[in-house]
Protein backbone atom coordinates (compact mmCIF):
# COMPACT_ATOMS: atom_id res chain seq x y z
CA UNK A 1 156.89 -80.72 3.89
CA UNK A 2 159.42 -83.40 2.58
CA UNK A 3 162.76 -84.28 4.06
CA UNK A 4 164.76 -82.23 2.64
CA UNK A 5 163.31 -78.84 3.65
CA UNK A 6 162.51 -80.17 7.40
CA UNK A 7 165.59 -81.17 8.19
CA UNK A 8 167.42 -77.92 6.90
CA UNK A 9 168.57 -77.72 10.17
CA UNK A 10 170.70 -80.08 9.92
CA UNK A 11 172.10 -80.07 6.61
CA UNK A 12 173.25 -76.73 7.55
CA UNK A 13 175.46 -77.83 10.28
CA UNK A 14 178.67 -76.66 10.30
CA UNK A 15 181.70 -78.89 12.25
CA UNK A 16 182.67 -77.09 14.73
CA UNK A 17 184.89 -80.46 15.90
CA UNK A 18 186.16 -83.37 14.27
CA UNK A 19 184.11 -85.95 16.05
CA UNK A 20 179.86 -85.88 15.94
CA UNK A 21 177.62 -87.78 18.04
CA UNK A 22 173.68 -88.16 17.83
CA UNK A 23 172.00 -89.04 20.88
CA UNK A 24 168.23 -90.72 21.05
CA UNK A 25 166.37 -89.06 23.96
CA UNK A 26 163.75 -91.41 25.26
CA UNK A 27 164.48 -94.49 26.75
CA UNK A 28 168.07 -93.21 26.24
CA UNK A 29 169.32 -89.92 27.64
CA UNK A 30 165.09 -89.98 30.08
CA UNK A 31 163.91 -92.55 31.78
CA UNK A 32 160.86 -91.94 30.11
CA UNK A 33 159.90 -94.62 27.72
CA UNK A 34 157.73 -96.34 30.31
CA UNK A 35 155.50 -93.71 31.56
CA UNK A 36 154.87 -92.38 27.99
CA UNK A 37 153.82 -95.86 26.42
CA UNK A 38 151.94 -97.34 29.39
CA UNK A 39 150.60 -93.89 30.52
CA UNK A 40 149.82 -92.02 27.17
CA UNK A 41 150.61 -94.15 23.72
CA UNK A 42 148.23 -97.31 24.93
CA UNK A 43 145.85 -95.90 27.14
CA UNK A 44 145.13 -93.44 23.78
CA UNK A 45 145.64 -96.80 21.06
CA UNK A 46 142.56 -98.65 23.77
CA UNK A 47 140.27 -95.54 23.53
CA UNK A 48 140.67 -94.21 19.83
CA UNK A 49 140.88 -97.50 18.17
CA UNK A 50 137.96 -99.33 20.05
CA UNK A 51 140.13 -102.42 21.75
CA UNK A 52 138.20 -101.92 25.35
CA UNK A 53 137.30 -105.25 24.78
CA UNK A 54 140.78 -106.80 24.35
CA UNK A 55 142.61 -103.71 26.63
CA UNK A 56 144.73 -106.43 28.17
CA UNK A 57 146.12 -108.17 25.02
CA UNK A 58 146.33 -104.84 23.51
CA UNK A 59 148.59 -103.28 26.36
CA UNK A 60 150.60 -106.46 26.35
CA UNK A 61 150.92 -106.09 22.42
CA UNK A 62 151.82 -102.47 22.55
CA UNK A 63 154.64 -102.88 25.61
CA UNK A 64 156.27 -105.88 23.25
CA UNK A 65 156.69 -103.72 20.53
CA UNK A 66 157.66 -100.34 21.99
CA UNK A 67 159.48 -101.50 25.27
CA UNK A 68 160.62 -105.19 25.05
CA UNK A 69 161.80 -106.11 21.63
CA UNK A 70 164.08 -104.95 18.77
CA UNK A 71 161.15 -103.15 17.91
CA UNK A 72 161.66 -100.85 20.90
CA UNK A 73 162.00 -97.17 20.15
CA UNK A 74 160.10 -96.95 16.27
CA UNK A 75 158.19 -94.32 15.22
CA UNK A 76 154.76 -94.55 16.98
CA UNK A 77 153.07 -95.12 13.14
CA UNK A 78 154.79 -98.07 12.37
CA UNK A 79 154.61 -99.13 15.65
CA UNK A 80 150.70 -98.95 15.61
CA UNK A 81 150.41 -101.21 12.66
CA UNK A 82 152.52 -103.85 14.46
CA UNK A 83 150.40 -104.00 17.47
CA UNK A 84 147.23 -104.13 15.01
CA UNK A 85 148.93 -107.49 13.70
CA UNK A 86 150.28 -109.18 16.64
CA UNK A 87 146.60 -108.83 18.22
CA UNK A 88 145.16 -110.02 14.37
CA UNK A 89 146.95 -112.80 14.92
CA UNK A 90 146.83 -113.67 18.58
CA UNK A 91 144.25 -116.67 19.45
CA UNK A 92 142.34 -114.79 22.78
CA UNK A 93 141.87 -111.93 20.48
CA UNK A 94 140.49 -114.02 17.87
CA UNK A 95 137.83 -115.47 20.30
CA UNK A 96 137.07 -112.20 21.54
CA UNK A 97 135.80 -111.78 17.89
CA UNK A 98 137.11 -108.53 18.22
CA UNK A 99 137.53 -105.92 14.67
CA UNK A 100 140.95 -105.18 14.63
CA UNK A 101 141.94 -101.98 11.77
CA UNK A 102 144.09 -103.60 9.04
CA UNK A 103 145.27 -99.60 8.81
CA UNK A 104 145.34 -99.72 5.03
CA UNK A 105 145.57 -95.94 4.89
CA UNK A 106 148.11 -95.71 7.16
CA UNK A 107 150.33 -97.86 5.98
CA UNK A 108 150.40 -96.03 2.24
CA UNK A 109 150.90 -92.93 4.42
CA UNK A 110 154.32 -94.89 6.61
CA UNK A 111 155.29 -96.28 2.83
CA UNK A 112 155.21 -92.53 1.54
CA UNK A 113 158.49 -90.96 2.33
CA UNK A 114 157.47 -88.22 4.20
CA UNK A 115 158.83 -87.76 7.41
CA UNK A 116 156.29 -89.89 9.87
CA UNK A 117 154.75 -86.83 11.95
CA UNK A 118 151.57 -85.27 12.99
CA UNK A 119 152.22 -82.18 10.22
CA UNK A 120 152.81 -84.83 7.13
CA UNK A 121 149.63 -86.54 8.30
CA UNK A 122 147.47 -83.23 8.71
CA UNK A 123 148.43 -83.00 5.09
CA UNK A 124 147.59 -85.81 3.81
CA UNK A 125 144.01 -85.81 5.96
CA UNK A 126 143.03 -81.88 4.41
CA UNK A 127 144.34 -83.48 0.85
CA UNK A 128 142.46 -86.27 1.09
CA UNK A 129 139.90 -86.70 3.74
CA UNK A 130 139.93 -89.97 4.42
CA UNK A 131 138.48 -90.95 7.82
CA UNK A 132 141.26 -93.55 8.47
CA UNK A 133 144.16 -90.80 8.56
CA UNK A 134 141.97 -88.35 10.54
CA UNK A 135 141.79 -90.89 13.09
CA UNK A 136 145.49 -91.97 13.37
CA UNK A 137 145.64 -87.77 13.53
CA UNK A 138 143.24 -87.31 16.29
CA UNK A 139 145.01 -90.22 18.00
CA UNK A 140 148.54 -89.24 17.65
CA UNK A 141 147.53 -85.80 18.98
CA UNK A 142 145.80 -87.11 21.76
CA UNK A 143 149.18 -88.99 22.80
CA UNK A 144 150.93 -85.58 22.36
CA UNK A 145 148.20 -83.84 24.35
CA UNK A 146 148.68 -86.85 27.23
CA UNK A 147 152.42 -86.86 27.23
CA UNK A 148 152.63 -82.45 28.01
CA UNK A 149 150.21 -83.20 30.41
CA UNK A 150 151.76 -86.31 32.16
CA UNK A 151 155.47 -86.24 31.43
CA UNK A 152 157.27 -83.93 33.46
CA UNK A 153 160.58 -83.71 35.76
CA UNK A 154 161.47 -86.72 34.55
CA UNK A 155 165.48 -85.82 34.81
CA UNK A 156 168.01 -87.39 32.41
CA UNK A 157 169.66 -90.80 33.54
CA UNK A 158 172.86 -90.43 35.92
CA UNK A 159 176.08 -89.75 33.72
CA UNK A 160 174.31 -88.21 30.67
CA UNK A 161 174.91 -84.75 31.88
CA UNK A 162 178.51 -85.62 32.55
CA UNK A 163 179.08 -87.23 29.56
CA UNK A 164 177.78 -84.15 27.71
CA UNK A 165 180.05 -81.98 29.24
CA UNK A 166 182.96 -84.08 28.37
CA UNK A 167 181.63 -85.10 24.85
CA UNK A 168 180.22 -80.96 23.80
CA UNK A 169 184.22 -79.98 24.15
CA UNK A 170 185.24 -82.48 21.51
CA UNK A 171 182.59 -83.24 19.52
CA UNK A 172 179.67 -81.78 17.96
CA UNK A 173 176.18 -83.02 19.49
CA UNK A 174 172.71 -83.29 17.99
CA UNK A 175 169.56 -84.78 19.28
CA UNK A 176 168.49 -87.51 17.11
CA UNK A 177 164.99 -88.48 17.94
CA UNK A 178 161.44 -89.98 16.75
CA UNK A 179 159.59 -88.18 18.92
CA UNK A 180 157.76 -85.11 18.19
CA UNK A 181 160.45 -82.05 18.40
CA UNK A 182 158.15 -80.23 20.88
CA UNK A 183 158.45 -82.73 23.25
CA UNK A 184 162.13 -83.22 22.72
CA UNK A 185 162.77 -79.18 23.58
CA UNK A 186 160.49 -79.12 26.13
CA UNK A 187 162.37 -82.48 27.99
CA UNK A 188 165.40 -80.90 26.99
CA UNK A 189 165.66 -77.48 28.26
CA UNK A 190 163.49 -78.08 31.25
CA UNK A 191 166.26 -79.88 32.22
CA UNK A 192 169.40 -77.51 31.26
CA UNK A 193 170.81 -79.88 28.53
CA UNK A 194 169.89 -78.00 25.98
CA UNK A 195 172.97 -76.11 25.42
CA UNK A 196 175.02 -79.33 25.10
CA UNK A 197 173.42 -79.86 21.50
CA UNK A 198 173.44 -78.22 18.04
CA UNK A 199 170.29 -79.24 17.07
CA UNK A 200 167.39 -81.26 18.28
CA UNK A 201 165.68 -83.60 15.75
CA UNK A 202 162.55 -84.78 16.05
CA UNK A 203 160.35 -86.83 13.92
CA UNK A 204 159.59 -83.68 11.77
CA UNK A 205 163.26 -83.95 10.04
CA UNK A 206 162.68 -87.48 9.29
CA UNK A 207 163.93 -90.54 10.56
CA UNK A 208 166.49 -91.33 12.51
CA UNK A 209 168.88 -92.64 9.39
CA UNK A 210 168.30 -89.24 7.23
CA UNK A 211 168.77 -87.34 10.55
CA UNK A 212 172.69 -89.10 10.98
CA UNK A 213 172.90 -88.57 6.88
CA UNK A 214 171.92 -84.49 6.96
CA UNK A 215 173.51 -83.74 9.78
CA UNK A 216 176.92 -85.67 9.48
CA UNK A 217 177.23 -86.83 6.24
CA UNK A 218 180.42 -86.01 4.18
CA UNK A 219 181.61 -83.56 6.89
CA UNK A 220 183.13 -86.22 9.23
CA UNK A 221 184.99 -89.23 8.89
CA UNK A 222 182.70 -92.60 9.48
CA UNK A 223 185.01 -93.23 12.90
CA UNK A 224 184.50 -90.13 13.79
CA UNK A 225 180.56 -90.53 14.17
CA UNK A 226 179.08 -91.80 16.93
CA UNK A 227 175.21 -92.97 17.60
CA UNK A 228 174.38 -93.11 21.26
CA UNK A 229 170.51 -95.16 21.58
CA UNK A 230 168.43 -97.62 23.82
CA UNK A 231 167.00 -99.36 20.34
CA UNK A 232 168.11 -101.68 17.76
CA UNK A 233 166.66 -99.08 15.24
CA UNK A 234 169.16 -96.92 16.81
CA UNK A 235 171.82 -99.07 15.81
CA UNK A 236 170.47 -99.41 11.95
CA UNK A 237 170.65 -96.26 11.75
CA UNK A 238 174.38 -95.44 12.90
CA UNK A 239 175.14 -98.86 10.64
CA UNK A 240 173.20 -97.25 7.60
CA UNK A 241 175.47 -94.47 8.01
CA UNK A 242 178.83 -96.10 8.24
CA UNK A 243 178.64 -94.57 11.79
CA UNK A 244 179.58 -96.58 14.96
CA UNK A 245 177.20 -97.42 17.81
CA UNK A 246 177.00 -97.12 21.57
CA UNK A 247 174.14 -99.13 23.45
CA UNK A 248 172.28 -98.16 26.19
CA UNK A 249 170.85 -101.12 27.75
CA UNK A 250 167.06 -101.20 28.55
CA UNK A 251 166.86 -101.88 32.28
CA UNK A 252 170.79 -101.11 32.47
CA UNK A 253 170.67 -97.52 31.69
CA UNK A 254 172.54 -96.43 34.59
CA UNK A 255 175.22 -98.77 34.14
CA UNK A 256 175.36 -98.21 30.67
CA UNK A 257 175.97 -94.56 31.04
CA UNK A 258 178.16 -95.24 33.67
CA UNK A 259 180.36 -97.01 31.47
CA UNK A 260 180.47 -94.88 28.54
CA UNK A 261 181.28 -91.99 30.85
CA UNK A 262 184.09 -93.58 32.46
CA UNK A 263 185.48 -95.75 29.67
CA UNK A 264 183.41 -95.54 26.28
CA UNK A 265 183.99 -92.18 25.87
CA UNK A 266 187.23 -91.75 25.92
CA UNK A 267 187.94 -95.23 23.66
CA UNK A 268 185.96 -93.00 21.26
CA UNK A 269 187.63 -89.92 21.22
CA UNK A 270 191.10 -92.09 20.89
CA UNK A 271 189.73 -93.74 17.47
CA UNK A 272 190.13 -97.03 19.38
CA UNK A 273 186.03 -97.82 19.36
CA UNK A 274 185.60 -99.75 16.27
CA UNK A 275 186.33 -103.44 16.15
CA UNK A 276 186.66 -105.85 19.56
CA UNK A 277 185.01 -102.81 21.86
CA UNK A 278 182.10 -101.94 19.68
CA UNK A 279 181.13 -105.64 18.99
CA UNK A 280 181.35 -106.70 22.64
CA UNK A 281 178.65 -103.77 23.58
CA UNK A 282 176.84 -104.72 20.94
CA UNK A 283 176.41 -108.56 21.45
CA UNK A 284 175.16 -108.05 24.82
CA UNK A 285 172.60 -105.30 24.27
CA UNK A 286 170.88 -107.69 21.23
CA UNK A 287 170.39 -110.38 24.44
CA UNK A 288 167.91 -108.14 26.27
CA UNK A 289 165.77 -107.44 23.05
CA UNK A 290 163.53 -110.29 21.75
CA UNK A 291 162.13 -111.15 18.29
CA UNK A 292 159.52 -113.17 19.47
CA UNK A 293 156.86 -112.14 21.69
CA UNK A 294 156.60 -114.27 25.04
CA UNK A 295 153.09 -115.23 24.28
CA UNK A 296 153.94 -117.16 21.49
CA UNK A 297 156.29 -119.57 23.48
């Protein structure tokens, strides 16, 4: 299924307002980046991809990337192939004379243009067969299979459901998400926050950019959009899409939410966001997000 047919949801999105705001979900509106990377994603990446012998390097190379850079929050493919290169490179792993997958398969599949989910890549595995894919597939299920059975009544951050119930009466919501859209509903509704959103888009409907592009594209003004996420690739997005940007601090969530509540919101709303208040958020958020892995000095 390409792009354009997953994310007909979105495309068909009618304004119901004149303002429209995406929202990320983990890391972002749950507290749940941590306990799905360090208790499903790398447990799963240590058992399926045979680095028992390296498990700490490869848990310290998967938190970098998913939790404590400006990698944070990327689709779990591309995020794979990073942690296969920072251990590639790393000198203890090289030692350990350890085979680390170069993932030539997988990264054709990320270059491909199909949305980066577990249906795409059951495609291309029946189409082609290739013993590479089928193991990124039995992987990435496995973390799916790991987070329904671990993640639960995790509730959103303090503020989010506030700030929903402000923003839903002036502006139309829509979950905008790399995770798998089961997992999104589930967190969701189990939660009663459902009903604060038009849509929820997972990784299904593409990335992050084409979600912001379907769903608001040419039927609001670019002031009038707003990108709410805990990730720099958060913020490309909302920039790819002339859209503005509001940060939500790793390890400042609450504040962060606090603060758009109580002040953000409302700068929005008043067309007042863009410029000196954007930048300011902005600046500080890019200080708690490294480049450069710690073991590398």
């Amino acid at each position: 299924m390409d792009v354009k047919e997953a994310g007909r949801p979105l495309k068909k999105l009618k304004p119901e307002h004149n303002f429209f705001v995406g929202i990320d979900s983990d890391g972002c509106t749950f507290d749940t980046m941590e306990i799905k990377h360090k208790e499903c994603f790398i447990p799963n990446i240590i058992k399926h991809w045979g680095l028992q012998p390296i498990s700490k390097y490869a848990r310290e190379a998967a938190e970098f990337v998913n939790l404590y850079s400006r990698w944070r929050g990327i689709n779990r493919f591309p995020a794979l192939v990073m942690v296969f290169d920072l251990l590639r490179e790393r000198e203890e792993v090289k030692k350990r004379e350890v085979d680390i997958p170069r993932a030539p398969k997988i990264r054709e599949f990320i270059d491909s243009g199909v949305p980066l989910g577990n249906p795409a890549l059951k495609e291309a595995v029946e189409k082609t067969g290739d013993p590479e894919l089928k193991k990124a597939l039995e992987w990435s299920e496995a973390v799916n299979r790991t987070v329904a059975d671990i993640v639960s009544g995790v509730p959103p951050f303090p503020f989010v459901r506030e700030s929903l119930e402000k923003l839903s009466t002036a502006a139309d919501c829509v979950v905008v998400s790399a995770t798998p859209t089961e997992a999104l509903r589930r967190e969701w509704q189990e939660h009663g926050i459902a009903k604060y959103v038009k849509v929820i888009a997972g990784q299904e409907m593409g990335s992050k950019k084409e979600h912001l592009a379907l769903a608001s594209g040419g039927k609001y003004k670019s002031d009038h959009i707003l990108m709410i996420g805990d990730a720099p690739g958060d913020m490309k997005a909302a920039q790819a899409n002339k859209a503005l940007f509001y940060p939500i601090i790793p390890g400042q969530e609450e504040k962060s939410w606090e603060k758009f509540y109580s002040e953000s919101l409302s700068v929005f709303l008043s067309q007042k966001y863009a410029g000196e208040h954007e930048t300011k958020l902005v600046e500080e958020f890019m200080k708690y997000l490294p480049e450069k892995p710690p073991w590398k000095g």
